[in-house]
C-alpha atoms as a PDB file:
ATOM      1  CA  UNK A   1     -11.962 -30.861   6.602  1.00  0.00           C
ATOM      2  CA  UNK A   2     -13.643 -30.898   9.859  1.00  0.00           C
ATOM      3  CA  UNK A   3     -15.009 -27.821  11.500  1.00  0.00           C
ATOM      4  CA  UNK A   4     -14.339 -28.108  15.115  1.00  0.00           C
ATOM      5  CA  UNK A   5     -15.057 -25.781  17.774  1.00  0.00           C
ATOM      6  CA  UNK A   6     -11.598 -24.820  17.589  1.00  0.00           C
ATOM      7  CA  UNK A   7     -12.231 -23.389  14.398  1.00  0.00           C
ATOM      8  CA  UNK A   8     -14.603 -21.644  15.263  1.00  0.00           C
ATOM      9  CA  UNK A   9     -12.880 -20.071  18.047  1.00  0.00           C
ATOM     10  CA  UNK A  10      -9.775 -19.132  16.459  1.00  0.00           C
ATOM     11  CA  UNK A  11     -11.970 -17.594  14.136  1.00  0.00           C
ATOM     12  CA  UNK A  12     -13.162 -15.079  16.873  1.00  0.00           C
ATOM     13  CA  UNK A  13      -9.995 -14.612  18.455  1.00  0.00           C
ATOM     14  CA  UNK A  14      -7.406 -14.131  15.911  1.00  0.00           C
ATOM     15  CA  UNK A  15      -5.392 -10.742  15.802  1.00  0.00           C
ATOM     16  CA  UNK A  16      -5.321  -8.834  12.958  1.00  0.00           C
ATOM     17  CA  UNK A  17      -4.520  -5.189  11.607  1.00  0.00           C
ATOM     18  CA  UNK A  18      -5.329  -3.884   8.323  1.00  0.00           C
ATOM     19  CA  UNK A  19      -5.703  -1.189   5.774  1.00  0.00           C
ATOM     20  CA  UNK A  20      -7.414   1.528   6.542  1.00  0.00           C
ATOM     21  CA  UNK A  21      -7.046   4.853   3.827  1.00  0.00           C
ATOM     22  CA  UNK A  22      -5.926   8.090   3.832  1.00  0.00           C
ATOM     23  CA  UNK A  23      -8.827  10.264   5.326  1.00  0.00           C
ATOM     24  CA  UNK A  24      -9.973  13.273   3.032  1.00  0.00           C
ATOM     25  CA  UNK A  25      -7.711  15.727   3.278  1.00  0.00           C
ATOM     26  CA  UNK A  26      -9.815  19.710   3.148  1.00  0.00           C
ATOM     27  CA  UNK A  27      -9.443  21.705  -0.021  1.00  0.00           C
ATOM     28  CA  UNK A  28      -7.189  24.750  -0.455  1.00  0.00           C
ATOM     29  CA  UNK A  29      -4.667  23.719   1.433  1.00  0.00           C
ATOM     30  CA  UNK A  30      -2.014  26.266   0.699  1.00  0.00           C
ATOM     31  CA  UNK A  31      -4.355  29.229   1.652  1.00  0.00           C
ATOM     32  CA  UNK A  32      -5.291  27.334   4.568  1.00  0.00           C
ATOM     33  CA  UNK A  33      -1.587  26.762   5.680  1.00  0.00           C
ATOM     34  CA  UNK A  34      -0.652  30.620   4.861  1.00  0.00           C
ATOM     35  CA  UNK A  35      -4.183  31.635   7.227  1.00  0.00           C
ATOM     36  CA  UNK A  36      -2.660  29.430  10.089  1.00  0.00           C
ATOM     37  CA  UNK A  37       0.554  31.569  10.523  1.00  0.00           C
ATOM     38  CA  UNK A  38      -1.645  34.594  10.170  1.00  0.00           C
ATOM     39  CA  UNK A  39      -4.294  34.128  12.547  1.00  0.00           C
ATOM     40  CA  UNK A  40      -4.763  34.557  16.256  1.00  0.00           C
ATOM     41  CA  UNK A  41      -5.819  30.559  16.005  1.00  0.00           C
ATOM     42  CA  UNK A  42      -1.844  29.622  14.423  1.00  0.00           C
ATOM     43  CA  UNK A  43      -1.637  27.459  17.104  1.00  0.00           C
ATOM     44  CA  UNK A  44      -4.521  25.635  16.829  1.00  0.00           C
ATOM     45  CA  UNK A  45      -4.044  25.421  13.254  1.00  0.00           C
ATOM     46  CA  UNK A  46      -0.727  24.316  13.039  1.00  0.00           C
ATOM     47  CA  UNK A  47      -2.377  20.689  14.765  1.00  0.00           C
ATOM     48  CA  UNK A  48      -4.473  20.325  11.794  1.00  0.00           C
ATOM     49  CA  UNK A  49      -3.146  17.040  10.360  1.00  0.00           C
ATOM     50  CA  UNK A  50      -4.261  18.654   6.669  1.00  0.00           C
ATOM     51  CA  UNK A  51      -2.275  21.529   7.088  1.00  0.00           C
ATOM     52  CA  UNK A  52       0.921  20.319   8.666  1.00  0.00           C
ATOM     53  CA  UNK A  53       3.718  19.772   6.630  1.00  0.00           C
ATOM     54  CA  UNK A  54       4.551  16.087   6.153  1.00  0.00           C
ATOM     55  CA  UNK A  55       8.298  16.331   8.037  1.00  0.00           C
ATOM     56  CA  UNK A  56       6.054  18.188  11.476  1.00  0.00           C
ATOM     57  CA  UNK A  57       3.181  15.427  10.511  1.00  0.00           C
ATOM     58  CA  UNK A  58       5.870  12.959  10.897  1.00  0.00           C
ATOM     59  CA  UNK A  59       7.513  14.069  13.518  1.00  0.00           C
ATOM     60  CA  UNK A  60       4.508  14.883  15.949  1.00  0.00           C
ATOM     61  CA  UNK A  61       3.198  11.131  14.836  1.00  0.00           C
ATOM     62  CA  UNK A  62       6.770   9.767  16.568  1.00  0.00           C
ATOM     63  CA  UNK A  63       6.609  12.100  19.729  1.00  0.00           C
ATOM     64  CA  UNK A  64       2.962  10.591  20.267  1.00  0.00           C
ATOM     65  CA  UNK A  65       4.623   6.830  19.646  1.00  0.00           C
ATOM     66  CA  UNK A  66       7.576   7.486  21.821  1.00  0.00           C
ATOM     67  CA  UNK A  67       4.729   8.855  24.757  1.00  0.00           C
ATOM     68  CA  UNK A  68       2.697   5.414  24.312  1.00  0.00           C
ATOM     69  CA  UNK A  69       5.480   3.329  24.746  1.00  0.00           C
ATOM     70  CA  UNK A  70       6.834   5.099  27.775  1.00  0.00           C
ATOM     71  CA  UNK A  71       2.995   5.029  29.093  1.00  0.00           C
ATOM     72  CA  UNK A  72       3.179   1.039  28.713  1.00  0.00           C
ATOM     73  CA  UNK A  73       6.425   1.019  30.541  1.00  0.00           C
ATOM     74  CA  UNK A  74       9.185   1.804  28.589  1.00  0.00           C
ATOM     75  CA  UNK A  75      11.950  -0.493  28.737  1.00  0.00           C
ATOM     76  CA  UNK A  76       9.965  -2.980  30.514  1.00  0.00           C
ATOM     77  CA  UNK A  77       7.469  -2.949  27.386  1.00  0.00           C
ATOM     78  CA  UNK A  78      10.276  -3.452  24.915  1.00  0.00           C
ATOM     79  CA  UNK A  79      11.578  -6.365  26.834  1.00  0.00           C
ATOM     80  CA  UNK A  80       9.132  -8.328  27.148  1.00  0.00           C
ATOM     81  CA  UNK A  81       9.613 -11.286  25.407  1.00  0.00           C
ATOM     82  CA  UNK A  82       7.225 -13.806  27.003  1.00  0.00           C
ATOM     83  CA  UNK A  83       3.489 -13.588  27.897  1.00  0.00           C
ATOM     84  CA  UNK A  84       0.824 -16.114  30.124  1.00  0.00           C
ATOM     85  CA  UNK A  85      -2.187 -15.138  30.245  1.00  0.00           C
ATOM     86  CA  UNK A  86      -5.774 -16.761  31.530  1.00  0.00           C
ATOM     87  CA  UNK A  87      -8.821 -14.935  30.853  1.00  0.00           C
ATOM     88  CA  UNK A  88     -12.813 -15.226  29.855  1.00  0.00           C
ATOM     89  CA  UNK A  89     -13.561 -15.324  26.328  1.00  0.00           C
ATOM     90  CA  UNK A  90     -16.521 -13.958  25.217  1.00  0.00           C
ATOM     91  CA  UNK A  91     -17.812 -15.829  21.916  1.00  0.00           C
ATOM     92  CA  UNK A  92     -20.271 -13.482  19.412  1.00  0.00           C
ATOM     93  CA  UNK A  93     -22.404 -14.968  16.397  1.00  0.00           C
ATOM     94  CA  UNK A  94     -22.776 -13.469  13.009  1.00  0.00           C
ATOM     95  CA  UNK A  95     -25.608 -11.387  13.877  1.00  0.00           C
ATOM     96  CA  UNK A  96     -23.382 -10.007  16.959  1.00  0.00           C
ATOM     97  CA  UNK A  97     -25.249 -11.728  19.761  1.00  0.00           C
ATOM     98  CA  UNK A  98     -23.791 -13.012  22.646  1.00  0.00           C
ATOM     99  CA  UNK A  99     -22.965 -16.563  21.720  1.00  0.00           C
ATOM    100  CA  UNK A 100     -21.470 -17.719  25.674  1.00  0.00           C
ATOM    101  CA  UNK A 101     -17.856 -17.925  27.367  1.00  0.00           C
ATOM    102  CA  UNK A 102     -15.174 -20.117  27.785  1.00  0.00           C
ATOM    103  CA  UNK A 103     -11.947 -20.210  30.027  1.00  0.00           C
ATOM    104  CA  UNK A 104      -9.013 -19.353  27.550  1.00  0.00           C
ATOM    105  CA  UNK A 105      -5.051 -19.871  28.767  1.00  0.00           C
ATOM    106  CA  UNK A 106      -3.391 -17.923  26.440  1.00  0.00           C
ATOM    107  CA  UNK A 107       0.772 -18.300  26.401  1.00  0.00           C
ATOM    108  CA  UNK A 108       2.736 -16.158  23.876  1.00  0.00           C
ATOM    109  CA  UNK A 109       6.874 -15.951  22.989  1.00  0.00           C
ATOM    110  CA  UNK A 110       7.734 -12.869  20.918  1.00  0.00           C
ATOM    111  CA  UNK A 111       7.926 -12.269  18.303  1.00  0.00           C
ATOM    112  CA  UNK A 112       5.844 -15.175  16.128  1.00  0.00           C
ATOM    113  CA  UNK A 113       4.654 -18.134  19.302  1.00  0.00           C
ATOM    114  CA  UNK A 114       1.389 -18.561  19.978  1.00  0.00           C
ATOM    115  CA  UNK A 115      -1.039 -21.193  22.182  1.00  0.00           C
ATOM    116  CA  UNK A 116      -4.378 -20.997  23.423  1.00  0.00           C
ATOM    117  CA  UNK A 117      -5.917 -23.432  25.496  1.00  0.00           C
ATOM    118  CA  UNK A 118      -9.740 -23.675  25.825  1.00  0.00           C
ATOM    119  CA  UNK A 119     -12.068 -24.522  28.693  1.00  0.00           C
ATOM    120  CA  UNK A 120     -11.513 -26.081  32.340  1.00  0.00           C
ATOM    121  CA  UNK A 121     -10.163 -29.247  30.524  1.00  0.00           C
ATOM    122  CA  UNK A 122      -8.095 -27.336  28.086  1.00  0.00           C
ATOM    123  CA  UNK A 123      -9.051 -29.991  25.634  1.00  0.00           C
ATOM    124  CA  UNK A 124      -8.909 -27.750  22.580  1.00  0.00           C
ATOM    125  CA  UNK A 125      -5.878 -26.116  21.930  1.00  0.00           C
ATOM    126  CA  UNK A 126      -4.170 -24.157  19.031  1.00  0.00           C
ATOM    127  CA  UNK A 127      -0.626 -23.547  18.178  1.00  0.00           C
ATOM    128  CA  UNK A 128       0.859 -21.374  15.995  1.00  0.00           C
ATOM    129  CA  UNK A 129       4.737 -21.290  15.283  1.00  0.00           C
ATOM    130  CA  UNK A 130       5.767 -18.860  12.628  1.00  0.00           C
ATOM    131  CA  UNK A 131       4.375 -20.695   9.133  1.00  0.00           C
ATOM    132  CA  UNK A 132       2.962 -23.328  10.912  1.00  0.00           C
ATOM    133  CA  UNK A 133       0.117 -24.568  12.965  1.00  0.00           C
ATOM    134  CA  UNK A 134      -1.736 -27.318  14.559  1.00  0.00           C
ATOM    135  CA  UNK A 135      -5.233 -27.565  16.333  1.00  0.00           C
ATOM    136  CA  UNK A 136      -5.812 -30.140  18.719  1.00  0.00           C
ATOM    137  CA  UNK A 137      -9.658 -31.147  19.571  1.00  0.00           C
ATOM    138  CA  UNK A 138     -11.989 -33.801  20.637  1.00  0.00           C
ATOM    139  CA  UNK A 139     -11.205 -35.869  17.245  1.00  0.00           C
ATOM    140  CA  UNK A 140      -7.397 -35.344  17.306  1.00  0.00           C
ATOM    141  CA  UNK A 141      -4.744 -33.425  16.065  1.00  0.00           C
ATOM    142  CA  UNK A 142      -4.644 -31.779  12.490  1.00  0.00           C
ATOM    143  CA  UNK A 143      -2.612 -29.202  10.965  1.00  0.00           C
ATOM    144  CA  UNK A 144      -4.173 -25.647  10.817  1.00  0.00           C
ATOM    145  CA  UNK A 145      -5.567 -24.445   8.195  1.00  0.00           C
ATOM    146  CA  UNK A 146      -4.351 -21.875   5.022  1.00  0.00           C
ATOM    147  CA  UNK A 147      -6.392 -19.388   5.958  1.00  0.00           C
ATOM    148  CA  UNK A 148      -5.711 -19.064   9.774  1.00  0.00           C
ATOM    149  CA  UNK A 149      -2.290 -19.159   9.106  1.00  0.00           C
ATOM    150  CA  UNK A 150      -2.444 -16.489   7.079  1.00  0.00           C
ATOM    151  CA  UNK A 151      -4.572 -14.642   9.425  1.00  0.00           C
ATOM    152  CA  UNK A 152      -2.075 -15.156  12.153  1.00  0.00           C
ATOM    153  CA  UNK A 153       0.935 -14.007  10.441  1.00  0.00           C
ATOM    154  CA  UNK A 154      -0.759 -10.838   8.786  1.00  0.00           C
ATOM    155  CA  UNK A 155      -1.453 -10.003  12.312  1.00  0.00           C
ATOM    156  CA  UNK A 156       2.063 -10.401  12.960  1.00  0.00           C
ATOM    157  CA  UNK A 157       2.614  -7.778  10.340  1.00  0.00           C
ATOM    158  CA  UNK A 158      -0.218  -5.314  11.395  1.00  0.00           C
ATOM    159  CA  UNK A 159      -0.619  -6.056  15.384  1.00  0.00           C
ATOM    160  CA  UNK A 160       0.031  -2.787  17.224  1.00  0.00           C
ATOM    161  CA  UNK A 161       2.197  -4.168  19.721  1.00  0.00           C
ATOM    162  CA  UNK A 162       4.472  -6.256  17.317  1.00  0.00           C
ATOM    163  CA  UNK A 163       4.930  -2.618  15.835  1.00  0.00           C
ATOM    164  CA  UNK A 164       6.208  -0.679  18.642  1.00  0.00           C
ATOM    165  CA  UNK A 165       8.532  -3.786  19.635  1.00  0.00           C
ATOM    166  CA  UNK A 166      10.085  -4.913  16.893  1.00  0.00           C
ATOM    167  CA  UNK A 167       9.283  -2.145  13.532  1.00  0.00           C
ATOM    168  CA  UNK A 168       9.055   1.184  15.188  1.00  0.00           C
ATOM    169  CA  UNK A 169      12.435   2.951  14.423  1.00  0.00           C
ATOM    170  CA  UNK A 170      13.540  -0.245  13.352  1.00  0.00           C
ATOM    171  CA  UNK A 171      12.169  -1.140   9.815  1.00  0.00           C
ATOM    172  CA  UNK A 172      12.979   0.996   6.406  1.00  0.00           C
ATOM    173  CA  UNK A 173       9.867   2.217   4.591  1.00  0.00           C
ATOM    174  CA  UNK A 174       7.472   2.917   7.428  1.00  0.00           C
ATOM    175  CA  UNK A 175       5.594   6.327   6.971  1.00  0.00           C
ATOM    176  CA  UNK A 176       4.333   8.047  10.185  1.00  0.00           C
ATOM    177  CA  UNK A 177       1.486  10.856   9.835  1.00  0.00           C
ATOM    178  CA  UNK A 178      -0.301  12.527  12.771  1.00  0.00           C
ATOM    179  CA  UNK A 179      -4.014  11.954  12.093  1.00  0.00           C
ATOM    180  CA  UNK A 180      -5.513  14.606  14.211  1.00  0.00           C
ATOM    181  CA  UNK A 181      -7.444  15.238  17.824  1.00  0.00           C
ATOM    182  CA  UNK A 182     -10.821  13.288  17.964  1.00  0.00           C
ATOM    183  CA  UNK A 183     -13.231  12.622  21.066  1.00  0.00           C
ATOM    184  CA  UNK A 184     -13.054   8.335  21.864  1.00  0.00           C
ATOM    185  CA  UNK A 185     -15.142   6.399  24.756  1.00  0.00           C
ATOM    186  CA  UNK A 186     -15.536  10.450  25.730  1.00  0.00           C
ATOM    187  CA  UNK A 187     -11.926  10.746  25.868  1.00  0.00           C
ATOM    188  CA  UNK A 188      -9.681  13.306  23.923  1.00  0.00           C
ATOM    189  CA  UNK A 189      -7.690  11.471  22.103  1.00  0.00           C
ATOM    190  CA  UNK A 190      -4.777  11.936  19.004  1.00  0.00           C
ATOM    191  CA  UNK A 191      -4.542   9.479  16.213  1.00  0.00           C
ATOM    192  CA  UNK A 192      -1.359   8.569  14.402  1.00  0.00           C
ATOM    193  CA  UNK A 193      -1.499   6.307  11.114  1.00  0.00           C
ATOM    194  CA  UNK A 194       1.330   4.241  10.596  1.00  0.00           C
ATOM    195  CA  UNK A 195       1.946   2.505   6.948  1.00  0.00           C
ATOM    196  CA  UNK A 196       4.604   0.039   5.248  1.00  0.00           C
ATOM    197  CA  UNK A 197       5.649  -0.496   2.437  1.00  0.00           C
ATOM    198  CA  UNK A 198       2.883  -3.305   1.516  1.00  0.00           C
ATOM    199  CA  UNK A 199       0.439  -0.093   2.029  1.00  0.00           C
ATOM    200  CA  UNK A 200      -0.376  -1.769   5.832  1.00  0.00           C
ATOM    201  CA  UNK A 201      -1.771   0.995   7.892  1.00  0.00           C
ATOM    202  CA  UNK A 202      -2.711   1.104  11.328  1.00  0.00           C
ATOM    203  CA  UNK A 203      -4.544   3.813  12.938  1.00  0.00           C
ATOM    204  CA  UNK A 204      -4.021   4.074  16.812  1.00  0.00           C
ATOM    205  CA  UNK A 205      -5.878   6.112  19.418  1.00  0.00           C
ATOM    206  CA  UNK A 206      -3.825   7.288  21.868  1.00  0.00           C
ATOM    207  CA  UNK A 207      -5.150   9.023  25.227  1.00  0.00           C
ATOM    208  CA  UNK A 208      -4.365  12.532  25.477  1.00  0.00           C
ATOM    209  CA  UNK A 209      -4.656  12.258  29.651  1.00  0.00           C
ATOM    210  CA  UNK A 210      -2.867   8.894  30.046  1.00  0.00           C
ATOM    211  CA  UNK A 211      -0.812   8.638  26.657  1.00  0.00           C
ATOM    212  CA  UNK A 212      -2.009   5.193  26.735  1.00  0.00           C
ATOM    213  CA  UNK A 213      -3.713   3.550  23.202  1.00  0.00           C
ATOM    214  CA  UNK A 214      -7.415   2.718  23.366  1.00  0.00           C
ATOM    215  CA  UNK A 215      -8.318   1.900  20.137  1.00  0.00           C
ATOM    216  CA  UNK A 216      -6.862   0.577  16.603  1.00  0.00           C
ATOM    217  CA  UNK A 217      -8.871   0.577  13.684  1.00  0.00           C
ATOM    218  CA  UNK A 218      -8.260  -1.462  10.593  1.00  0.00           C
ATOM    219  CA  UNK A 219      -9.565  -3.679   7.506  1.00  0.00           C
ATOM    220  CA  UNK A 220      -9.446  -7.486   7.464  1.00  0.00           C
ATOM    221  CA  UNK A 221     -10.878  -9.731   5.684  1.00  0.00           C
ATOM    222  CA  UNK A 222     -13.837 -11.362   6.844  1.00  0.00           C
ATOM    223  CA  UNK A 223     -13.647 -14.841   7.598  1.00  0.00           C
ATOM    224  CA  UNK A 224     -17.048 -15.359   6.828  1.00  0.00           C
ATOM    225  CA  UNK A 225     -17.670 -13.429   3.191  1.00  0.00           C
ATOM    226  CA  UNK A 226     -14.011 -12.675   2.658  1.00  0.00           C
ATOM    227  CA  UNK A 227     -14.883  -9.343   2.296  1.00  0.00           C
ATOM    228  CA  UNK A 228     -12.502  -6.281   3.714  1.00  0.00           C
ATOM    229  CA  UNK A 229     -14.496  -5.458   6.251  1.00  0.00           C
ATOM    230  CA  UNK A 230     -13.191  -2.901   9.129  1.00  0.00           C
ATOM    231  CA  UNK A 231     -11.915  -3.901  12.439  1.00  0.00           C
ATOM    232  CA  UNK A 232     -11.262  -1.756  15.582  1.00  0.00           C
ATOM    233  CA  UNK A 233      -9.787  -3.146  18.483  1.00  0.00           C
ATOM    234  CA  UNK A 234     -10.320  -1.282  22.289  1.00  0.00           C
ATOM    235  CA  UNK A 235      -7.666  -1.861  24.938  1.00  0.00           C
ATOM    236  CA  UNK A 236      -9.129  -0.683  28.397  1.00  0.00           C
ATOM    237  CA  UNK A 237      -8.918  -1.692  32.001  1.00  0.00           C
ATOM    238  CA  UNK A 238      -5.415  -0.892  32.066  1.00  0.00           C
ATOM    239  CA  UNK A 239      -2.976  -2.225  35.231  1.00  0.00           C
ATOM    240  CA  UNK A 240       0.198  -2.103  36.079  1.00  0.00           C
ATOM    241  CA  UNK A 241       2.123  -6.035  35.624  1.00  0.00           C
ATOM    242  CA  UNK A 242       5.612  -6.416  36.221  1.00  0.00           C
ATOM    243  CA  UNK A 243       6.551  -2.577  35.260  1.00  0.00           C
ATOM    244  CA  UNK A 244       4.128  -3.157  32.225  1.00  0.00           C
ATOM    245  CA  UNK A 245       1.143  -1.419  31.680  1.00  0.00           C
ATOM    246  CA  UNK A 246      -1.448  -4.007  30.421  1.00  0.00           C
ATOM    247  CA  UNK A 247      -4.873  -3.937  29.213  1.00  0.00           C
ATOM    248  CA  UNK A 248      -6.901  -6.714  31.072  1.00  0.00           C
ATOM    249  CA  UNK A 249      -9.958  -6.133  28.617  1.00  0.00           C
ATOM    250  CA  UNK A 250      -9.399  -6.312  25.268  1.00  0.00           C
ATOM    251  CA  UNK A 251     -12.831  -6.793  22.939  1.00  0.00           C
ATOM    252  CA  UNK A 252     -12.992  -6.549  18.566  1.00  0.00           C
ATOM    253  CA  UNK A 253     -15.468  -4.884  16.273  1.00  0.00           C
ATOM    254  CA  UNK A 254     -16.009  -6.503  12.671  1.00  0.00           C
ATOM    255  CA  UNK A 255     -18.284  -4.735  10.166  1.00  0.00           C
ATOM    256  CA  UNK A 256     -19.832  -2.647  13.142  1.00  0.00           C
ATOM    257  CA  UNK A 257     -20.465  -5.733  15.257  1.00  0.00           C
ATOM    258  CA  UNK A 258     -18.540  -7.640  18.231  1.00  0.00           C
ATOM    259  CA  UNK A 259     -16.888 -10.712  17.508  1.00  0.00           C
ATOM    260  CA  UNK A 260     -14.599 -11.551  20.253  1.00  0.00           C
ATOM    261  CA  UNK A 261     -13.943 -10.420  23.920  1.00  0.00           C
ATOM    262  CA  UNK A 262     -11.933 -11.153  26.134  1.00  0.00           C
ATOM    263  CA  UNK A 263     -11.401 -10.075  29.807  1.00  0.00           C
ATOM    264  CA  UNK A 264      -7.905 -11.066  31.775  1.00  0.00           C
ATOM    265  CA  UNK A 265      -7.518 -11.967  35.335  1.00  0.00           C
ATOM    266  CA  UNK A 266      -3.936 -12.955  35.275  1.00  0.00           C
ATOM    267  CA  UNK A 267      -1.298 -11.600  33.651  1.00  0.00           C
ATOM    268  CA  UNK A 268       2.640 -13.002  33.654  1.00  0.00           C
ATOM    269  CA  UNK A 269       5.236 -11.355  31.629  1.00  0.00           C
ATOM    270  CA  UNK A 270       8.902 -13.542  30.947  1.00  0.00           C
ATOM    271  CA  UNK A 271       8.196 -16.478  32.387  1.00  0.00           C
ATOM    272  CA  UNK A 272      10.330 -18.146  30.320  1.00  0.00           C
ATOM    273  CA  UNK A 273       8.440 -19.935  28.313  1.00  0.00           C
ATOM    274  CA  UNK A 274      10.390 -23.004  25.947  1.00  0.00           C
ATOM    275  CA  UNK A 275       9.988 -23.400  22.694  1.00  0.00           C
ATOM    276  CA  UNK A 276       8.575 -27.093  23.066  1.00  0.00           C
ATOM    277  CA  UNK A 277       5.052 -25.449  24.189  1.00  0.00           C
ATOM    278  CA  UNK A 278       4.313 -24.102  20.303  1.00  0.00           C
ATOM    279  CA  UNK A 279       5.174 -27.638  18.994  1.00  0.00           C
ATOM    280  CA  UNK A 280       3.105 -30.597  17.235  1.00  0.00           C
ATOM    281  CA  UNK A 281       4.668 -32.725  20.169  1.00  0.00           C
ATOM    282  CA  UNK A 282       3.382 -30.667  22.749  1.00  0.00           C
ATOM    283  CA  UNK A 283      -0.227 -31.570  21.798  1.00  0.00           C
ATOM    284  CA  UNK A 284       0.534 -35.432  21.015  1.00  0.00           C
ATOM    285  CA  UNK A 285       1.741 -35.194  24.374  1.00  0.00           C
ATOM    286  CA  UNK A 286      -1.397 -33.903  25.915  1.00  0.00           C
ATOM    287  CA  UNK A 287      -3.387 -35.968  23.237  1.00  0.00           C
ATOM    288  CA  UNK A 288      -1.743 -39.055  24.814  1.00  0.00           C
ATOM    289  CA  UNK A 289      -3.668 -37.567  28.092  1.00  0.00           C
ATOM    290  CA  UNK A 290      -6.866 -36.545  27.205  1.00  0.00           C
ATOM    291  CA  UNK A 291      -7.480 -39.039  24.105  1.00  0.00           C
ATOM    292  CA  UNK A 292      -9.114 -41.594  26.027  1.00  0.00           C
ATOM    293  CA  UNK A 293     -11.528 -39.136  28.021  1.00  0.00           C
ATOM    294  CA  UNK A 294     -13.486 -38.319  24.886  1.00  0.00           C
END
């Protein structure tokens, strides 16, 4: 099998969320609950993600969700059900060094349609379609390969915003637990860890100030040594599209190094995008156009 520069791009780009553990919880924690409601610090105290009870745990995890998804607009978020989007795409080798750009139009349909096109000529484009996929590139037309399928559709399963959409109050088996205050891009933040019932979890940095998440942190496996290896995703630049509050810079860590970046300078939300678009026609089509011009 060929490896195209489509490859390697999708490589850089793909979504993903993954396991992350249970962070160490502190010892004694029954004397440490009964000091909480004894001290002048019970307040304080009774944020401590190791001494709250799982049902307050729980339930301050939700009221933090619920605050992030009015932040990104509330019923406007949960509608959306479309997405264009043309950008920069920042391209990072193994070692982490900046590698060069490339134009990216990048058209999503909710909850499992994906296509990115690639450069001026958009002459290298992938599709994904629930289980399937198809790359189109200077040689042709092939289907996509085993392995970014699966990486697409376990991002399906882990992305944060495929969460709050279409899981969040939704889905049986999700656990919720606050995962306490913490300092991020020197802003206070609170992190809540969500987890399935395939042991998924996502960790999610949500702005105290703005309610608005920054960061997700996760394990995927890397596509180079197929490894876990941990991920963290920052959302930033945040503006306001169609009642939706969208991040227009949105850049991934692998294994402590960048691997993909990519900054937005248009966004569209329900466009109305048809199905046709995340089809093996749809690039025969454009094949038909552009095959010649090699």
């Amino acid at each position: 099998m060929r490896l195209s520069v489509s490859k390697l791009i999708v490589l850089f780009s793909l979504s993903a969320f993954a396991f992350v553990g249970a962070q160490p919880r502190g010892l004694g924690v029954a004397p440490a609950f009964a000091r909480a409601f004894s001290s002048p610090d019970a307040a304080f105290a009774a944020q401590n993600p190791d001494i709250m009870l799982p049902a307050q745990s729980e339930a301050k995890a939700r009221e933090l969700i619920n605050s992030a998804i009015q932040a990104l607009g509330g019923d406007a978020y949960l509608r959306v059900r479309d997405i264009s989007r043309t950008g920069r795409l920042s391209q990072f080798g193994s070692n982490g060094a900046l590698m060069g750009f490339v134009e990216v139009f990048d058209y999503t349909k909710l909850p499992d349609k994906r296509r990115r096109e690639y450069s001026k000529r958009r002459n290298i484009i992938d599709v994904f379609n629930g289980d399937e996929g198809w790359s189109l590139d200077r040689e042709g037309i092939e289907e996509t390969s085993a392995f970014s399928l699966d990486a697409f559709q376990e991002n399906l399963r882990r992305g944060m915003d495929n969460f709050f959409r279409f899981r969040f109050n939704k889905e049986d088996g999700i656990i919720l637990r606050y995962g306490g205050s913490d300092l991020v891009d020197m802003k206070q933040v609170d992190w809540v860890e969500v987890s399935d019932r395939e042991h998924r979890v996502i960790r999610i940095a949500i702005d105290r100030n703005t309610h608005l998440p920054i960061r997700a942190v996760n394990f995927q496996r890397d596509p180079d040594t197929r490894n876990p290896a941990q991920e963290v995703d920052y959302f930033s630049n945040y503006q306001p599209i169609q009642g939706v509050t969208t991040p227009f810079r949105v850049a991934r860590d692998r294994a402590g190094r960048r691997v993909s970046e990519t900054v937005y300078t248009s966004i569209q939300y329900n466009s109305g995008l048809d199905d046709s678009l995340f089809s093996r026609a749809s690039l025969e089509q454009r094949w038909s156009q552009i095959g010649k011009k090699k």
